[in-house]
PDB file of N, CA and C in Angstrom:
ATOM      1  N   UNK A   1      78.370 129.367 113.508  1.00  0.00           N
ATOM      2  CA  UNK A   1      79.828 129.316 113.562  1.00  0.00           C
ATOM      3  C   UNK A   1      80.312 127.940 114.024  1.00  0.00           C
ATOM      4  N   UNK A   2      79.415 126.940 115.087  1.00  0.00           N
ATOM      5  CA  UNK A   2      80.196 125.966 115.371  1.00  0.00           C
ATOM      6  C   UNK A   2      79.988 124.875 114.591  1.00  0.00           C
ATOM      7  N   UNK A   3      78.504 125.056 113.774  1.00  0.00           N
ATOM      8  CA  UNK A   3      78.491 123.993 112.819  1.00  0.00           C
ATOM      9  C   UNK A   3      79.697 124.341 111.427  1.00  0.00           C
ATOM     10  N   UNK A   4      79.813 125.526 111.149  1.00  0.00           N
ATOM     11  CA  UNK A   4      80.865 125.717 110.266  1.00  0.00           C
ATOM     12  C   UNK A   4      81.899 125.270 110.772  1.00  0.00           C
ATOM     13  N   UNK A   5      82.675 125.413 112.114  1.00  0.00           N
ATOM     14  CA  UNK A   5      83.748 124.708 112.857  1.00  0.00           C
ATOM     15  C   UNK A   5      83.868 123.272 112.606  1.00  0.00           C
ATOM     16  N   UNK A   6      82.588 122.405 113.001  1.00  0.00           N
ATOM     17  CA  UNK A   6      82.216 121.170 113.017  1.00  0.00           C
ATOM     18  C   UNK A   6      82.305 120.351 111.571  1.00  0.00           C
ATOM     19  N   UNK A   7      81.669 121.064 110.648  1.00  0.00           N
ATOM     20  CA  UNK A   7      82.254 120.734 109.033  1.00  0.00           C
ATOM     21  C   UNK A   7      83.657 120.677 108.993  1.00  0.00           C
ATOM     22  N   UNK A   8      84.007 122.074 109.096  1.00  0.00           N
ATOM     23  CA  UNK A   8      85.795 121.859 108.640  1.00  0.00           C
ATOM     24  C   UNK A   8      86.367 120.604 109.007  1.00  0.00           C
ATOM     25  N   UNK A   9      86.170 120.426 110.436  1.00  0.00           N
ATOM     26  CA  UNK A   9      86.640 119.521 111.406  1.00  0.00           C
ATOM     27  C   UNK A   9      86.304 118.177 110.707  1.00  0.00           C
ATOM     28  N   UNK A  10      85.337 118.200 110.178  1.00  0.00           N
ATOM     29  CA  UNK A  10      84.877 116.592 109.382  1.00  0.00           C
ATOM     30  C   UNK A  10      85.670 116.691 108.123  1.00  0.00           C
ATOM     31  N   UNK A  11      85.828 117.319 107.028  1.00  0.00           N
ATOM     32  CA  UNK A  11      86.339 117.687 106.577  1.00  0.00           C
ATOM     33  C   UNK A  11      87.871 116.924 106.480  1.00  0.00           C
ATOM     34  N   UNK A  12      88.550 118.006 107.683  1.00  0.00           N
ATOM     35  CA  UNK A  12      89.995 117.749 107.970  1.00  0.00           C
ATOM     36  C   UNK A  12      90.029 116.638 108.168  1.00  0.00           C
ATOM     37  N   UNK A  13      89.213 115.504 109.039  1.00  0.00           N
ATOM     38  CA  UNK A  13      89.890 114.519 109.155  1.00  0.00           C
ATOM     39  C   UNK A  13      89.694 113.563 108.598  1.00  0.00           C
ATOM     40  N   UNK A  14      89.012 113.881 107.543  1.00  0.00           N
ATOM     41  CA  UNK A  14      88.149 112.821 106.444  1.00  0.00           C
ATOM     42  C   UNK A  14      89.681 112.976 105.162  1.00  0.00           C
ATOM     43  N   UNK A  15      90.876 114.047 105.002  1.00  0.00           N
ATOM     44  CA  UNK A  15      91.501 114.505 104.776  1.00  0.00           C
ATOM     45  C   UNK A  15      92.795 113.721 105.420  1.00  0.00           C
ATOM     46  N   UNK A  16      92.712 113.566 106.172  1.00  0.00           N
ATOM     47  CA  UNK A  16      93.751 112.920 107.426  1.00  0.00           C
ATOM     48  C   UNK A  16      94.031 111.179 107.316  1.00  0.00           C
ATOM     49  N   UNK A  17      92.587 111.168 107.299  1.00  0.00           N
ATOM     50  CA  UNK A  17      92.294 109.193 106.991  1.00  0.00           C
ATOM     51  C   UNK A  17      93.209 109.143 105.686  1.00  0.00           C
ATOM     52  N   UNK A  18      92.458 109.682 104.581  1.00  0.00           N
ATOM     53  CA  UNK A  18      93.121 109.615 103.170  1.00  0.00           C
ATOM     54  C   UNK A  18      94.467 109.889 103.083  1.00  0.00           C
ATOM     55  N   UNK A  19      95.013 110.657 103.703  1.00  0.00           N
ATOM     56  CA  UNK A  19      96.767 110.828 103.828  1.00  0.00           C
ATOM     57  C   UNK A  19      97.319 109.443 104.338  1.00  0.00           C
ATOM     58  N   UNK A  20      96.529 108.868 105.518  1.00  0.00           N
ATOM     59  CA  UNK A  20      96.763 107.864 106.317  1.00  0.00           C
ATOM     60  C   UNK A  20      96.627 106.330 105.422  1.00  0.00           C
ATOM     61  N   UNK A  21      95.764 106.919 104.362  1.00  0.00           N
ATOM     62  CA  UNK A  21      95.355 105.426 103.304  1.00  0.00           C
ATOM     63  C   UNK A  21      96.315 105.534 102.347  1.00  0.00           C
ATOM     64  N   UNK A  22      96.873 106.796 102.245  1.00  0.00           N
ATOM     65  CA  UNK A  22      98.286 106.677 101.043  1.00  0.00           C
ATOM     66  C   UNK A  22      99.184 106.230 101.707  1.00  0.00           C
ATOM     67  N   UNK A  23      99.352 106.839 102.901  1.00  0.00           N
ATOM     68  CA  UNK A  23     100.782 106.116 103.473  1.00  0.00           C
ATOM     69  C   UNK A  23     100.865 104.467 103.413  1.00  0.00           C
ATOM     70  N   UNK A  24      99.554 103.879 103.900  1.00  0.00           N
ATOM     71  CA  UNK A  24      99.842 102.540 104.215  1.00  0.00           C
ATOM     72  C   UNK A  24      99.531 102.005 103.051  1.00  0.00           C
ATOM     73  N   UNK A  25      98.844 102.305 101.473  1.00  0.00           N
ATOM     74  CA  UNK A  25      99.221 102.051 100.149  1.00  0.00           C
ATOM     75  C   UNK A  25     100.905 101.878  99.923  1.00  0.00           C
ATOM     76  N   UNK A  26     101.347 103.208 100.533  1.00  0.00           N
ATOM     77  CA  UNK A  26     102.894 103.198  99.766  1.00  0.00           C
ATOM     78  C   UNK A  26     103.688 101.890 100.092  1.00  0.00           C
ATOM     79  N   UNK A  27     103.521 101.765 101.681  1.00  0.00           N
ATOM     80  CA  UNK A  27     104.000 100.445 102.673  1.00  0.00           C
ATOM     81  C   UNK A  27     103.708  98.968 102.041  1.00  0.00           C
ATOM     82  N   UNK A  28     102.830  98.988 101.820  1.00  0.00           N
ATOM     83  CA  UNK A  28     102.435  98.003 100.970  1.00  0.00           C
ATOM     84  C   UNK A  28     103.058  97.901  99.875  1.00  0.00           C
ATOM     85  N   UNK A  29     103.078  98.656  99.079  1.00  0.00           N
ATOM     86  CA  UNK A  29     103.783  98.757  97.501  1.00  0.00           C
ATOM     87  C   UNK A  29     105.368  98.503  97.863  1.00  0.00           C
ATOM     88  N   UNK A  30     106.084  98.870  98.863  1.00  0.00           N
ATOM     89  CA  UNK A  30     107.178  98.495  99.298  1.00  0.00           C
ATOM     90  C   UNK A  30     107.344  97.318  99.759  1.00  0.00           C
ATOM     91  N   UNK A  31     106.495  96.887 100.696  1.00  0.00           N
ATOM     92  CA  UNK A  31     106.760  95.479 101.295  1.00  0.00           C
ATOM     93  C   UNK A  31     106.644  94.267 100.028  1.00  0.00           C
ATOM     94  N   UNK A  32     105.902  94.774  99.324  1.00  0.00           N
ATOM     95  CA  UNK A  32     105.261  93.558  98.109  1.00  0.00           C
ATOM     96  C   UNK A  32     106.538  93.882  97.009  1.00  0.00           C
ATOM     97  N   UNK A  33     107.296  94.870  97.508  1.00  0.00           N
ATOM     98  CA  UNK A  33     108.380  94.684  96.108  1.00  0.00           C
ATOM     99  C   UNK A  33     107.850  95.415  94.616  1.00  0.00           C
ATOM    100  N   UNK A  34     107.127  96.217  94.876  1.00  0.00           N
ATOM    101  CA  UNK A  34     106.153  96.482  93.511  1.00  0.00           C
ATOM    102  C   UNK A  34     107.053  97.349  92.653  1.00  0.00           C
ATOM    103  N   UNK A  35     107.087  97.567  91.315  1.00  0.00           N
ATOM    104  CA  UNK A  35     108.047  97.879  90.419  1.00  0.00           C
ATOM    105  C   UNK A  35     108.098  99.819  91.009  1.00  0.00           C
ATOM    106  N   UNK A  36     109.450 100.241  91.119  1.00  0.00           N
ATOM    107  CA  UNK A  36     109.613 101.598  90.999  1.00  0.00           C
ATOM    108  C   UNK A  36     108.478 102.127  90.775  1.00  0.00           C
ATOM    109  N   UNK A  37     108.395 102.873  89.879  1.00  0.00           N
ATOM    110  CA  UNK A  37     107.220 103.264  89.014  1.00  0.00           C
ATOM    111  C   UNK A  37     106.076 103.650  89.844  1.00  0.00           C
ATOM    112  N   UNK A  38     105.804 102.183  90.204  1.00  0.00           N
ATOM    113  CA  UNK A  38     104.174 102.150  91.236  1.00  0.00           C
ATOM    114  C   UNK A  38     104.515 102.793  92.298  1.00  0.00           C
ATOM    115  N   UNK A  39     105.500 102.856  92.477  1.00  0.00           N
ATOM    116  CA  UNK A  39     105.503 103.048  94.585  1.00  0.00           C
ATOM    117  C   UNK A  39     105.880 104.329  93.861  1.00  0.00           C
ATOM    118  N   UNK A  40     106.890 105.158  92.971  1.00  0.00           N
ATOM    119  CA  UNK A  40     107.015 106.929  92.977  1.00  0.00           C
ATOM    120  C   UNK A  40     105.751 107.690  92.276  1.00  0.00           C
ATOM    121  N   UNK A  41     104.313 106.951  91.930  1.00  0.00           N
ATOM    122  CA  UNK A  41     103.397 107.102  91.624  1.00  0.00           C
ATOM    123  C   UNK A  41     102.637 107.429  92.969  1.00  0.00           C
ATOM    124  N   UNK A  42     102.737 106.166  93.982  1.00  0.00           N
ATOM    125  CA  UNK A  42     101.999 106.409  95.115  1.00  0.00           C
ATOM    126  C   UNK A  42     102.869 107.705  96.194  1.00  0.00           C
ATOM    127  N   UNK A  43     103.939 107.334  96.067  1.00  0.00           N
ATOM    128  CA  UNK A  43     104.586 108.942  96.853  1.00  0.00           C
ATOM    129  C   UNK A  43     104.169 109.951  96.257  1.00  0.00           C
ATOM    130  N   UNK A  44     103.855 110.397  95.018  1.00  0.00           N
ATOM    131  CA  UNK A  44     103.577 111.501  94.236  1.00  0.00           C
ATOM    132  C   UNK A  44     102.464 111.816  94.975  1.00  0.00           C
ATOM    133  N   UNK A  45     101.110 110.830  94.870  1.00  0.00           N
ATOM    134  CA  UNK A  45     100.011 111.162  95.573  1.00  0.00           C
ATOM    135  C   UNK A  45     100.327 111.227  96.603  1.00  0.00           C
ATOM    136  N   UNK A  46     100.667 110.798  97.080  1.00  0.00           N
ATOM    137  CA  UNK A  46     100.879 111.116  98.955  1.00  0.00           C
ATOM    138  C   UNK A  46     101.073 112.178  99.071  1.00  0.00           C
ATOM    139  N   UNK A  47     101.938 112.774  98.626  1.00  0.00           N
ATOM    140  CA  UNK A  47     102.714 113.806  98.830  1.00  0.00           C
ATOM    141  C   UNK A  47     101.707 115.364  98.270  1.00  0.00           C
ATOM    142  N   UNK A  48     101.105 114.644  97.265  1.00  0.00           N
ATOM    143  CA  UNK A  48     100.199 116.040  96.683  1.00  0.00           C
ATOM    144  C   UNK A  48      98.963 116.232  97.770  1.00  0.00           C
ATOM    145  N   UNK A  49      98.765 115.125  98.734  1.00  0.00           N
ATOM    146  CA  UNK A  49      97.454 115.048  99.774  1.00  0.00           C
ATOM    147  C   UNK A  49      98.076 115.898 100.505  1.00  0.00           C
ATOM    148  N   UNK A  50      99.334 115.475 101.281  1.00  0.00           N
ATOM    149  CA  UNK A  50      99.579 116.013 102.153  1.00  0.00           C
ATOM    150  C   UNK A  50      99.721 117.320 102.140  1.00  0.00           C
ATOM    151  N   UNK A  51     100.469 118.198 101.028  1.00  0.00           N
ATOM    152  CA  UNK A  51     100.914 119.383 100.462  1.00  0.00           C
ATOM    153  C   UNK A  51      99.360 120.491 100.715  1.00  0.00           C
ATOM    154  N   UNK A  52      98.387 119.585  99.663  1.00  0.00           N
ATOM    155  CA  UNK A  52      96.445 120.103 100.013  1.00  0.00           C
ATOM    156  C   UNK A  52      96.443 120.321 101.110  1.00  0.00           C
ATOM    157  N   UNK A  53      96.880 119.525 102.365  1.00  0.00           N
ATOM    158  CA  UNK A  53      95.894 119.407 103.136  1.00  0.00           C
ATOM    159  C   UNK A  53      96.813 120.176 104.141  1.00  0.00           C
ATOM    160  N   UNK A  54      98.246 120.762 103.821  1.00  0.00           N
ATOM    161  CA  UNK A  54      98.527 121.271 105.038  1.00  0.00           C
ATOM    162  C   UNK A  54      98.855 122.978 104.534  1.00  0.00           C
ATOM    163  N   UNK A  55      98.242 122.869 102.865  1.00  0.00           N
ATOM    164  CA  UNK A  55      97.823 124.426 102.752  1.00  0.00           C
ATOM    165  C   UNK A  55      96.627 124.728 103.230  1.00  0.00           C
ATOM    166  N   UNK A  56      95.551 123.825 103.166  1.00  0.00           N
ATOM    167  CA  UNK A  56      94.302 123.963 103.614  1.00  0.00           C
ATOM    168  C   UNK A  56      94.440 124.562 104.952  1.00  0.00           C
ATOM    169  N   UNK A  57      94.742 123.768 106.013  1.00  0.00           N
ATOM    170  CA  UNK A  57      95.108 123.828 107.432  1.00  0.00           C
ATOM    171  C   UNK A  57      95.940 125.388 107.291  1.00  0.00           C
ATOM    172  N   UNK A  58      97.014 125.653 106.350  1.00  0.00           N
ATOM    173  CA  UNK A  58      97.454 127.130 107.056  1.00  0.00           C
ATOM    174  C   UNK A  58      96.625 127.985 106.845  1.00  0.00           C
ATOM    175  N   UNK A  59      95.553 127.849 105.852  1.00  0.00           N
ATOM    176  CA  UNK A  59      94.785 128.927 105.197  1.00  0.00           C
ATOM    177  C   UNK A  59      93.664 129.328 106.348  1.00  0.00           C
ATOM    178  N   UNK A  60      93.881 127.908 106.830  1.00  0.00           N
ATOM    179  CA  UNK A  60      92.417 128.439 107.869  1.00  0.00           C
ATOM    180  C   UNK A  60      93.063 128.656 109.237  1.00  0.00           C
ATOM    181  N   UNK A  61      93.983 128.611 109.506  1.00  0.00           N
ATOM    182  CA  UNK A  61      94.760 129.288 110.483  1.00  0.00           C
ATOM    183  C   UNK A  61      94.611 130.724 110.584  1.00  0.00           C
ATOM    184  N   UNK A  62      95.072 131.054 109.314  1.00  0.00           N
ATOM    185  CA  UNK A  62      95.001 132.518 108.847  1.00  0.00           C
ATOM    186  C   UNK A  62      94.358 133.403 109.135  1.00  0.00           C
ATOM    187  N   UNK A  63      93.176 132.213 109.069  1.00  0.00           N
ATOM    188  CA  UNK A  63      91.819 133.370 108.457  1.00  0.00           C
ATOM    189  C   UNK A  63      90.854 133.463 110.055  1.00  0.00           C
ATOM    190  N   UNK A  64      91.845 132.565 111.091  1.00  0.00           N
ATOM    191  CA  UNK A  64      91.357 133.274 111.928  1.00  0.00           C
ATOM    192  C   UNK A  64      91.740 133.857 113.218  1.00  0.00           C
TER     193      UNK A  64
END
């Protein structure tokens, strides 16, 4: 059970970084001026990580 704990946990925050690498993608794409397009491309992803990752997180709330 705690190595199953211990996965998730790697998991989640391996999950967390990557939310954390879109955000500061998007920042970038803003600061540099980058055409529309690119930066509502990178919010899209952002936004679909975050959405994953905080159904993930309720699911396993749930379940225990």
């Amino acid at each position: 059970m705690d190595q199953a704990k211990g996965l998730r946990s790697y998991f989640m925050n391996d999950k967390r970084q990557h939310i954390l690498s879109l955000q500061k993608q998007v920042r970038q794409l803003i600061i540099q001026k980058k055409e529309q397009v690119e930066i509502n491309a990178a919010l899209i992803a952002l936004e679909e990580a975050w959405i994953a990752f905080e159904r993930e997180n309720n699911e396993a709330a749930l379940s225990h």
